[in-house]
N, C-alpha and C. Protein backbone atom coordinates (compact mmCIF):
# COMPACT_ATOMS: atom_id res chain seq x y z
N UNK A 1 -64.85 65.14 0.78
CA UNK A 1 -64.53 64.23 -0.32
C UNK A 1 -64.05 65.06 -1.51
N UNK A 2 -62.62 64.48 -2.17
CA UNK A 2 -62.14 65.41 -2.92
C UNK A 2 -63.16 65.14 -4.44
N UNK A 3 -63.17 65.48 -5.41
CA UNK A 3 -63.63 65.24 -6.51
C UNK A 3 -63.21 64.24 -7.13
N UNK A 4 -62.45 63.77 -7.19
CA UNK A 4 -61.50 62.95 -8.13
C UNK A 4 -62.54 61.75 -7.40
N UNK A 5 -62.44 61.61 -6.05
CA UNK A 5 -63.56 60.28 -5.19
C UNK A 5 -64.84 60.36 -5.99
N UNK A 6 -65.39 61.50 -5.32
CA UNK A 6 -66.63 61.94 -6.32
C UNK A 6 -67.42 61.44 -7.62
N UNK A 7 -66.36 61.29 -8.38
CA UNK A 7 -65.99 61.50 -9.84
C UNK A 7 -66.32 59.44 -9.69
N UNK A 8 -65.75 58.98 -9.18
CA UNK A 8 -65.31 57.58 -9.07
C UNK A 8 -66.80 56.94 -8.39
N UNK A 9 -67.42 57.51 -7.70
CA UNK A 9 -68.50 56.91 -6.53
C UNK A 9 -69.76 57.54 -7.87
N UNK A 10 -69.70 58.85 -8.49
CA UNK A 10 -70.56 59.12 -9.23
C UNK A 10 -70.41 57.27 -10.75
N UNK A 11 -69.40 57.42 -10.94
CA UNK A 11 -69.77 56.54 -12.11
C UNK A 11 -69.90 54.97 -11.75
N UNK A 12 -69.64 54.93 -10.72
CA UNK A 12 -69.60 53.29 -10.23
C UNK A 12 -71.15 53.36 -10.29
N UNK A 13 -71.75 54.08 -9.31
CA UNK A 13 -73.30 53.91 -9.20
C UNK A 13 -74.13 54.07 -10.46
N UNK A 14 -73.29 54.48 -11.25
CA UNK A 14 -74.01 55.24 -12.51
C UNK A 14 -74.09 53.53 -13.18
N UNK A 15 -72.82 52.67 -13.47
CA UNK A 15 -72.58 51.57 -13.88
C UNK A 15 -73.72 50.10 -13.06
N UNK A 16 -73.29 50.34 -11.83
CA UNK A 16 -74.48 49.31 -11.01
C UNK A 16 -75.83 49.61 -11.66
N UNK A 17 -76.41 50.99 -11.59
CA UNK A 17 -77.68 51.08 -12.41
C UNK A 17 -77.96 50.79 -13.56
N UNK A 18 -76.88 50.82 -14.34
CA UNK A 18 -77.20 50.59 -15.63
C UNK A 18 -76.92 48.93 -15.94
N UNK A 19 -76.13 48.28 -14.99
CA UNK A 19 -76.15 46.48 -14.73
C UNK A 19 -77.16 45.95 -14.32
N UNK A 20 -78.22 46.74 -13.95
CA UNK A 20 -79.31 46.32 -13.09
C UNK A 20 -80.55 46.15 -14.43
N UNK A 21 -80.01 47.63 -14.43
CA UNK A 21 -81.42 47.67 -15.96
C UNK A 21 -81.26 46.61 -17.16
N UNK A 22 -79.63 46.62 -17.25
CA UNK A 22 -79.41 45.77 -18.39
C UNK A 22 -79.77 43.96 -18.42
N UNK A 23 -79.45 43.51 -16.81
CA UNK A 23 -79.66 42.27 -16.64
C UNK A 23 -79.94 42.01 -15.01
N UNK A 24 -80.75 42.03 -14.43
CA UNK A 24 -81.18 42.48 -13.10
C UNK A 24 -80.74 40.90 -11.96
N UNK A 25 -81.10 39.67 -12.64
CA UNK A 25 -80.80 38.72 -11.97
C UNK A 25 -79.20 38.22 -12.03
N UNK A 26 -78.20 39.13 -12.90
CA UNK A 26 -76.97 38.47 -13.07
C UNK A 26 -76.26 39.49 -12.42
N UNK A 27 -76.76 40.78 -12.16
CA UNK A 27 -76.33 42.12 -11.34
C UNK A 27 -76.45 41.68 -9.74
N UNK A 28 -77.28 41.15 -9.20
CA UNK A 28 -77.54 40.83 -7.91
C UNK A 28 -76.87 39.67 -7.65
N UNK A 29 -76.74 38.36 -8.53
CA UNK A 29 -75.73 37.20 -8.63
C UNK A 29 -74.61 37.61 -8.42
N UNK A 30 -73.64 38.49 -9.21
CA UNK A 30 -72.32 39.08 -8.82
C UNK A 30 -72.46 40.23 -7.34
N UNK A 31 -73.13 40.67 -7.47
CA UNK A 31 -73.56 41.42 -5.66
C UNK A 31 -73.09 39.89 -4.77
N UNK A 32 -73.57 39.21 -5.10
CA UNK A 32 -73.38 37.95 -3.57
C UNK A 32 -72.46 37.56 -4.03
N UNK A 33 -71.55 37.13 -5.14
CA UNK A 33 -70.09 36.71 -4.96
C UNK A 33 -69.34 38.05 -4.41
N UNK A 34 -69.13 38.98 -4.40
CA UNK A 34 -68.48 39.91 -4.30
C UNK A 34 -68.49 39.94 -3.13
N UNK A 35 -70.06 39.84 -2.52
CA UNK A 35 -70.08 40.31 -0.91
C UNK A 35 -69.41 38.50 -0.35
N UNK A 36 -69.12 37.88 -0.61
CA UNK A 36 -68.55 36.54 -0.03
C UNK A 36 -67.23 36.98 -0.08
N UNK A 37 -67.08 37.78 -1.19
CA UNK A 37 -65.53 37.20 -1.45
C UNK A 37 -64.73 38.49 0.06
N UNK A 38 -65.81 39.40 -0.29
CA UNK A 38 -65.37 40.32 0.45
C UNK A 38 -65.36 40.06 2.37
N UNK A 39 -66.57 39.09 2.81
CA UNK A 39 -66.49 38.34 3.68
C UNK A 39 -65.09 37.67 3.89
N UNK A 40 -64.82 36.75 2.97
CA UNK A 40 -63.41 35.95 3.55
C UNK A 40 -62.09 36.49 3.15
N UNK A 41 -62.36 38.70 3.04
CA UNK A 41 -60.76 38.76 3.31
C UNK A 41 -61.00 39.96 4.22
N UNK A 42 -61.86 39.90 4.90
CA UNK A 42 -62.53 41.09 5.91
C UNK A 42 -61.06 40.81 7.01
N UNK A 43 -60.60 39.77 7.28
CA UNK A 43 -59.74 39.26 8.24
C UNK A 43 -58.70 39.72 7.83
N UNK A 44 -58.20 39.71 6.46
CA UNK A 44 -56.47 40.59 5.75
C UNK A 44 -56.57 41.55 5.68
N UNK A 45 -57.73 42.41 5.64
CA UNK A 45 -58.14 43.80 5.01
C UNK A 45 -57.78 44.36 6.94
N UNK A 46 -58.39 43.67 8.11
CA UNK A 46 -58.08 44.01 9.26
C UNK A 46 -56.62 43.94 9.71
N UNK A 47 -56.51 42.97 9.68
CA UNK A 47 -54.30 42.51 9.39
C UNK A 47 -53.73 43.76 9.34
N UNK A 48 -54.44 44.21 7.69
CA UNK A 48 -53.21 45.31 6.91
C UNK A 48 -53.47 46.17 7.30
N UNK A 49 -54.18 46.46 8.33
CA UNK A 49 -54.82 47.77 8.54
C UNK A 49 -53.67 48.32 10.12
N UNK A 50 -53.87 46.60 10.64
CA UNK A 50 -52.84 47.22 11.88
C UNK A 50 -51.81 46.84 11.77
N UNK A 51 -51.13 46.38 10.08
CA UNK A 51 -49.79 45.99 10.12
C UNK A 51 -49.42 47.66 9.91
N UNK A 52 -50.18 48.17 9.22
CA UNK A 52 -49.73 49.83 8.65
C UNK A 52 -49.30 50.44 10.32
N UNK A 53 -50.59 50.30 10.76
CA UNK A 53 -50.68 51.33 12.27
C UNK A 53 -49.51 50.69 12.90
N UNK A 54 -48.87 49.58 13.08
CA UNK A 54 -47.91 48.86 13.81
C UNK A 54 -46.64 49.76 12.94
N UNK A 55 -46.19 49.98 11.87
CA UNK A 55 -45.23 50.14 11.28
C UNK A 55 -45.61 51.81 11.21
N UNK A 56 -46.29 52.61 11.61
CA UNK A 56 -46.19 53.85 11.40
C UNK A 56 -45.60 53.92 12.94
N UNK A 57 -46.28 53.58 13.80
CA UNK A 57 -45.93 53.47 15.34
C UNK A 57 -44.47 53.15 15.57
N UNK A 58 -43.98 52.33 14.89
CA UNK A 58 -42.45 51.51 15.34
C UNK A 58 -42.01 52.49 14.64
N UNK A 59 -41.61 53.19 13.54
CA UNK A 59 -41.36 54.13 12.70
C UNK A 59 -41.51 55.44 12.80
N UNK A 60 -40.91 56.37 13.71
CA UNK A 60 -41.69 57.86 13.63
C UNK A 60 -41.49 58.42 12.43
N UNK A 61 -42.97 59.48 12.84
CA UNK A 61 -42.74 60.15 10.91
C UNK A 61 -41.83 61.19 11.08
N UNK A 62 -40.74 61.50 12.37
CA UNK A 62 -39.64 61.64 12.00
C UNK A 62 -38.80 61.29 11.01
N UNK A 63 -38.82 59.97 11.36
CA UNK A 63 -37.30 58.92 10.96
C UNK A 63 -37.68 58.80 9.25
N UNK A 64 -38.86 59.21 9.23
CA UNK A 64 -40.04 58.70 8.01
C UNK A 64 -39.07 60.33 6.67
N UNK A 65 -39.75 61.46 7.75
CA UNK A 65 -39.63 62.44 7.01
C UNK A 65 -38.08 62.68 6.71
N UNK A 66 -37.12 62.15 7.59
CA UNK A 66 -35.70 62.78 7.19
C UNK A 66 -34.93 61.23 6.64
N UNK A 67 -35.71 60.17 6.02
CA UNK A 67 -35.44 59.29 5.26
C UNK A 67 -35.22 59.74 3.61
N UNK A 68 -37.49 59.56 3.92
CA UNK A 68 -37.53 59.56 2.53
C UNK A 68 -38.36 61.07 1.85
N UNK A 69 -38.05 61.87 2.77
CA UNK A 69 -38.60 63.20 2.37
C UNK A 69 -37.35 64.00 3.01
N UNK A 70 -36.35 64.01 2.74
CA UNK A 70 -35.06 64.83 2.92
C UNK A 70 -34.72 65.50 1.63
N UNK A 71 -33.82 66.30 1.67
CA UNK A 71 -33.31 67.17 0.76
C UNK A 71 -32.99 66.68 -0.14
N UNK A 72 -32.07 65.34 0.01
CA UNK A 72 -31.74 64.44 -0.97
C UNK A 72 -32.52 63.30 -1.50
N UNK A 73 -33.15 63.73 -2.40
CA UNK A 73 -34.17 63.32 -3.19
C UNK A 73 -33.79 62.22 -3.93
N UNK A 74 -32.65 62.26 -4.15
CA UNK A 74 -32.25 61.23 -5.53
C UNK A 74 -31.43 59.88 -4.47
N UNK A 75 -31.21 60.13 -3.32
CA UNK A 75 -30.76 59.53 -2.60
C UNK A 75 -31.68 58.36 -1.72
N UNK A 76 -32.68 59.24 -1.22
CA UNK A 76 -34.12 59.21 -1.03
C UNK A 76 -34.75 57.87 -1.89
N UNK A 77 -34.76 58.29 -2.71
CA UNK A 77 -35.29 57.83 -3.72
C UNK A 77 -34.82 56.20 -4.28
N UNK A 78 -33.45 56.12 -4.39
CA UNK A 78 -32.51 54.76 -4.41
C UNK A 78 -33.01 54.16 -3.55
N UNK A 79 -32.64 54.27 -2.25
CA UNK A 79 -32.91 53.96 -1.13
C UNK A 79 -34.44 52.86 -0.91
N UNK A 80 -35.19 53.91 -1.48
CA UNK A 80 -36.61 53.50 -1.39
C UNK A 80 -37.20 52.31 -2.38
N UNK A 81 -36.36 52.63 -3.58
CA UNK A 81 -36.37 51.85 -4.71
C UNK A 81 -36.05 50.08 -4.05
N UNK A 82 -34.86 50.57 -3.41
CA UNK A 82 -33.79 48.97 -3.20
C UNK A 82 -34.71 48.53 -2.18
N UNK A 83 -35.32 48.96 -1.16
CA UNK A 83 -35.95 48.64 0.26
C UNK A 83 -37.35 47.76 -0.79
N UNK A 84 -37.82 48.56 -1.42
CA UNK A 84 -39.45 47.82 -2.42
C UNK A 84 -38.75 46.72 -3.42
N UNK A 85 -38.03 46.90 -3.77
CA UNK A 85 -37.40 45.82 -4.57
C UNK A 85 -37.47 44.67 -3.83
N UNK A 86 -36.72 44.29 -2.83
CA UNK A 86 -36.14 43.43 -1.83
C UNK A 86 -37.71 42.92 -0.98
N UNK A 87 -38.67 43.78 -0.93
CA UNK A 87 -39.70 43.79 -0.11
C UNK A 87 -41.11 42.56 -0.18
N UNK A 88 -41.25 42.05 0.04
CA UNK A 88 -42.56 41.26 -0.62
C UNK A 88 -44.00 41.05 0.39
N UNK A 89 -44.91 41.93 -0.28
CA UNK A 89 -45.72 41.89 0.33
C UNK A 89 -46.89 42.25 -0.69
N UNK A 90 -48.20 42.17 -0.39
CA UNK A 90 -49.04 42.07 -1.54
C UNK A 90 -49.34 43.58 -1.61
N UNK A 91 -49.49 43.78 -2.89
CA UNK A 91 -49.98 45.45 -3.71
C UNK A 91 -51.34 46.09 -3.20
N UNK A 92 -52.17 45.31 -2.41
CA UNK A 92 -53.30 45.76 -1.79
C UNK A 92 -52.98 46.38 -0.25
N UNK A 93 -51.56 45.90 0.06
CA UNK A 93 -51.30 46.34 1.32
C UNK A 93 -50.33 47.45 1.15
N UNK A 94 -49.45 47.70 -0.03
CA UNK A 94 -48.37 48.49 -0.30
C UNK A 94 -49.26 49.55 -0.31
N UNK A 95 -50.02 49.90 -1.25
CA UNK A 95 -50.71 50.96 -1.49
C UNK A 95 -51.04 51.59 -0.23
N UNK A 96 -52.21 51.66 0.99
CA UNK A 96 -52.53 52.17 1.89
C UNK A 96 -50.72 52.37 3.06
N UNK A 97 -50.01 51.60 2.63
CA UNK A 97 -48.89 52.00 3.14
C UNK A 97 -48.04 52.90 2.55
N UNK A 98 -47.74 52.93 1.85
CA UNK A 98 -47.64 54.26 1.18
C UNK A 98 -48.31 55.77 1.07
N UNK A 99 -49.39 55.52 1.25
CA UNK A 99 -50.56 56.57 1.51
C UNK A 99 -49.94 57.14 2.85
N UNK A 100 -50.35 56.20 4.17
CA UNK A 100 -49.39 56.59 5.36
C UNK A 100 -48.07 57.00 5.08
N UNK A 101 -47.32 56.82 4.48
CA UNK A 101 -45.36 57.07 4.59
C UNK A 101 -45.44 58.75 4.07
N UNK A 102 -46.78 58.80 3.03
CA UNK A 102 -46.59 60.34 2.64
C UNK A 102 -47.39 60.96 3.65
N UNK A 103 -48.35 60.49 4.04
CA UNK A 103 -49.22 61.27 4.79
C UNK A 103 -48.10 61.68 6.14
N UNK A 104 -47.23 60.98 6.50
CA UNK A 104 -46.15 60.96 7.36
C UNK A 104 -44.78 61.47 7.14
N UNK A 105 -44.73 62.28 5.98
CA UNK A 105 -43.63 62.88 5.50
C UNK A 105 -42.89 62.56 4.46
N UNK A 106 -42.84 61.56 4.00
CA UNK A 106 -42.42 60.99 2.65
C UNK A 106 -42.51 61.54 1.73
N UNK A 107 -41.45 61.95 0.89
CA UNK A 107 -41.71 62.68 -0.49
C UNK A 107 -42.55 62.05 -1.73
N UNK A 108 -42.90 62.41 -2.29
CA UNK A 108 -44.01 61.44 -3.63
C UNK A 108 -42.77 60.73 -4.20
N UNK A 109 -42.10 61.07 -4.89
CA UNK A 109 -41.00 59.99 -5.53
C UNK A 109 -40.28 58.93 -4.71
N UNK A 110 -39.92 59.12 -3.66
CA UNK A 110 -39.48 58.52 -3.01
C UNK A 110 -40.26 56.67 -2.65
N UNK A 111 -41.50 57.84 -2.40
CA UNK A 111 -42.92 56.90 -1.76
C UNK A 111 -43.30 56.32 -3.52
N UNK A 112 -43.13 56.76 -4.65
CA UNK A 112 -43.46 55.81 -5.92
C UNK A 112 -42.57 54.64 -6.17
N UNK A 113 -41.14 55.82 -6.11
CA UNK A 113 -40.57 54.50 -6.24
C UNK A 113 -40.65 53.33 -5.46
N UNK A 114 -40.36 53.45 -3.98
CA UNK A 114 -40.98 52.36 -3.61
C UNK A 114 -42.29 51.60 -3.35
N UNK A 115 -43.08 51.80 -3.80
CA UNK A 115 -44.38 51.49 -4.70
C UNK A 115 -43.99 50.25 -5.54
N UNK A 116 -43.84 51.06 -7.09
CA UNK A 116 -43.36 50.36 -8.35
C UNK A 116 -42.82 49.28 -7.95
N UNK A 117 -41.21 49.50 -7.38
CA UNK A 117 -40.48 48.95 -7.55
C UNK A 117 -40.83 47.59 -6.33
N UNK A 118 -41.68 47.63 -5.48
CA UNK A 118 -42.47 46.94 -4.39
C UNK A 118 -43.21 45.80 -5.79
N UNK A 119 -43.86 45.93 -6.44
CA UNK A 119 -45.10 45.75 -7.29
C UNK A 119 -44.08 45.26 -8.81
N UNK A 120 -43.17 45.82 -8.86
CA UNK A 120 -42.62 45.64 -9.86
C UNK A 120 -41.20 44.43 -10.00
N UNK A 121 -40.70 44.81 -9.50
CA UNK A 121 -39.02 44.06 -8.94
C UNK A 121 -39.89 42.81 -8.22
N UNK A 122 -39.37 41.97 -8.39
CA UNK A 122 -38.96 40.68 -7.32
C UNK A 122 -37.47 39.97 -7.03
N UNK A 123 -36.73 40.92 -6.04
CA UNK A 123 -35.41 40.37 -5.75
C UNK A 123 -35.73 39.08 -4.85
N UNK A 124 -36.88 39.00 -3.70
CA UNK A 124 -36.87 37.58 -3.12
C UNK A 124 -37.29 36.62 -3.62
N UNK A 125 -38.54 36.91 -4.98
CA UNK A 125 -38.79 35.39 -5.46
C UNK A 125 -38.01 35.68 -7.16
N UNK A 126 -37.13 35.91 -7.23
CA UNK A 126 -36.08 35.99 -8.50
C UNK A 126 -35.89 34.36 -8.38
N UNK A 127 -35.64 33.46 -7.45
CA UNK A 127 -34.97 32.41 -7.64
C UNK A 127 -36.04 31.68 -8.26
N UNK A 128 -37.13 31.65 -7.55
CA UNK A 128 -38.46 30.99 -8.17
C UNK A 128 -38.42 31.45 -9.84
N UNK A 129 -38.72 32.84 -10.18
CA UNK A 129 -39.13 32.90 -11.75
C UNK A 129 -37.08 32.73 -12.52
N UNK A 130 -36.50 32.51 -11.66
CA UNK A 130 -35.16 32.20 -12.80
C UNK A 130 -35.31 30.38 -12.92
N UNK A 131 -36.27 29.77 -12.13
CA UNK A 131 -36.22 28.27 -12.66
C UNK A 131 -37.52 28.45 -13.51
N UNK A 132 -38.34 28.94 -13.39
CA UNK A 132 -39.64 28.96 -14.41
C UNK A 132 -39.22 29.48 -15.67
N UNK A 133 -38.58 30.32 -16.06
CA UNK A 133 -38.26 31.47 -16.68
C UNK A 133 -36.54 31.10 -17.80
N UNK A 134 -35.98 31.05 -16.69
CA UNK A 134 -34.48 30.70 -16.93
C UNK A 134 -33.88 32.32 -16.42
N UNK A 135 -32.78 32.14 -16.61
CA UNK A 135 -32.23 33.71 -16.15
C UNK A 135 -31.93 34.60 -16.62
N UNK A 136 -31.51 34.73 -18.25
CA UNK A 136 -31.61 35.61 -18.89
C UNK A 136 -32.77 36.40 -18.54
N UNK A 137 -34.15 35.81 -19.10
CA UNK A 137 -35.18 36.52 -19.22
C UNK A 137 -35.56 37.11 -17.49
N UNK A 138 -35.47 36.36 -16.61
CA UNK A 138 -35.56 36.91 -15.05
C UNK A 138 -34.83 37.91 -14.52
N UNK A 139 -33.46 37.90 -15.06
CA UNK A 139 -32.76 39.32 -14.88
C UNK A 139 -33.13 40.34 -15.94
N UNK A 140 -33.34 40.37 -16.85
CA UNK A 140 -33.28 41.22 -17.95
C UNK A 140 -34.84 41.86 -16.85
N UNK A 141 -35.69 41.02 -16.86
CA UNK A 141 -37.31 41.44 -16.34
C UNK A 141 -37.23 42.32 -15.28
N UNK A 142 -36.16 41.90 -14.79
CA UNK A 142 -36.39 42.64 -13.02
C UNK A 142 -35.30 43.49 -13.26
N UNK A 143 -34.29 43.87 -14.19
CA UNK A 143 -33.54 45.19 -14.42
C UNK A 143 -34.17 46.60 -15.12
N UNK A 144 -35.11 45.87 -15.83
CA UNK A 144 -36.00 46.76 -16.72
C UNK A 144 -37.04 46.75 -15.79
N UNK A 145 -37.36 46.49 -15.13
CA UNK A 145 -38.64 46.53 -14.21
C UNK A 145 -38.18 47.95 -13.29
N UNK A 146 -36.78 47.84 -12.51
CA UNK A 146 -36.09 48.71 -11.72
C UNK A 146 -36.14 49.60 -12.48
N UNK A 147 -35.73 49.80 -13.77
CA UNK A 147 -35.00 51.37 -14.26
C UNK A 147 -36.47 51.91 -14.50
N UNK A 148 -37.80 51.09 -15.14
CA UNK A 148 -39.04 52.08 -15.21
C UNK A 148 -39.54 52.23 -14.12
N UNK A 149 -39.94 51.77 -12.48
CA UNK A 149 -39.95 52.05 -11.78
C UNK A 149 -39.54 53.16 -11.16
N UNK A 150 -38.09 53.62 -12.01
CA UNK A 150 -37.76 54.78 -11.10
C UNK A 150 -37.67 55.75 -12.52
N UNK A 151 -38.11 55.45 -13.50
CA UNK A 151 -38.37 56.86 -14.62
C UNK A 151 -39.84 56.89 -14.07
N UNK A 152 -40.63 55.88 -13.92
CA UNK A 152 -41.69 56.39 -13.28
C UNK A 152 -42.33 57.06 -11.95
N UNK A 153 -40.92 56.82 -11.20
CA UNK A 153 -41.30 58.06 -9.99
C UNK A 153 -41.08 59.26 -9.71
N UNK A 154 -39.70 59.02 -11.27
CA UNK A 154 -39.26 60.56 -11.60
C UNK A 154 -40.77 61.07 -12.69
N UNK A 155 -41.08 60.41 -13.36
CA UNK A 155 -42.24 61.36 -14.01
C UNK A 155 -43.26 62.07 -13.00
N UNK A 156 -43.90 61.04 -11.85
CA UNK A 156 -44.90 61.69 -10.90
C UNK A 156 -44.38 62.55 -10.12
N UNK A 157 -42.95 62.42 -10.10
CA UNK A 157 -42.54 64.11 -9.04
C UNK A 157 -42.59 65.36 -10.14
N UNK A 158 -42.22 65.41 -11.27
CA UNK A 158 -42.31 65.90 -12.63
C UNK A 158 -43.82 66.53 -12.62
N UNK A 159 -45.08 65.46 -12.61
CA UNK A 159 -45.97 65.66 -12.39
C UNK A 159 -46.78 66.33 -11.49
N UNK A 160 -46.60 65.82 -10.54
CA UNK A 160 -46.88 66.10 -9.09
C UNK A 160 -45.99 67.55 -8.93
């Protein structure tokens, strides 16, 4: 376990103890919604687990590594951007998929941007928020959504 986990499992427990001391019957009340809630998505949490393993499998981390971990980074990177843009699927499942795409060769920027821009962009339900919204504000949202998406995957390769 790296530290950074550590670091995270140390203060959670640190927090439950101190919810317990602070109010003991409203600490154990949220314990049983949590464990329900966590009951009725035990079934999506299994889903996403073998939609990942299904899509690493159909996908070698060949095709993976000389995609989005090739030389051409900035290419890479577009690429990955437009694919998460276009993409719709929920942010609890992107994440552990992404985890796999690098663990499988994927460069970090590549694998952020399409992240962000997954989480960020909505090119398939654009039509939905341009009638809620109108279209000015729906394009302007999802153009500015794209360009920080990808200053933000250029900062974590920067970073990283």
């Amino acid at each position: 376990m790296d530290g950074f986990t550590l670091l995270f499992w140390i203060i959670s427990i640190a927090l439950v103890i101190w919810a317990i001391i602070k109010d003991k019957k409203s600490t154990f009340k949220a314990a049983k919604k949590s464990k329900a809630m966590m009951g009725s998505m035990i079934g999506e949490i299994i889903a996403i687990i073998l939609l990942i393993g299904l899509i690493i499998t159909l996908v070698p981390p060949e095709t993976i590594k000389r995609t989005l971990g090739s030389a051409d980074n900035f290419m890479a990177t577009i690429v990955a951007a437009l694919a998460g843009s276009i993409t719709l699927i929920p942010a609890f499942v992107a994440f552990p998929l992404v985890g796999s795409l690098v663990d499988a060769g994927a460069s970090i920027v590549p694998a952020v941007a399409f992240l962000t821009t997954l989480t960020m962009v909505g090119i398939v339900t654009f039509p939905l928020e341009k009638n809620a919204f109108g279209l000015k504000f729906a394009l302007v949202r999802n153009v500015a959504s794209f360009v920080s998406a990808l200053l933000i995957s250029i900062a974590m390769g920067v970073i990283l």
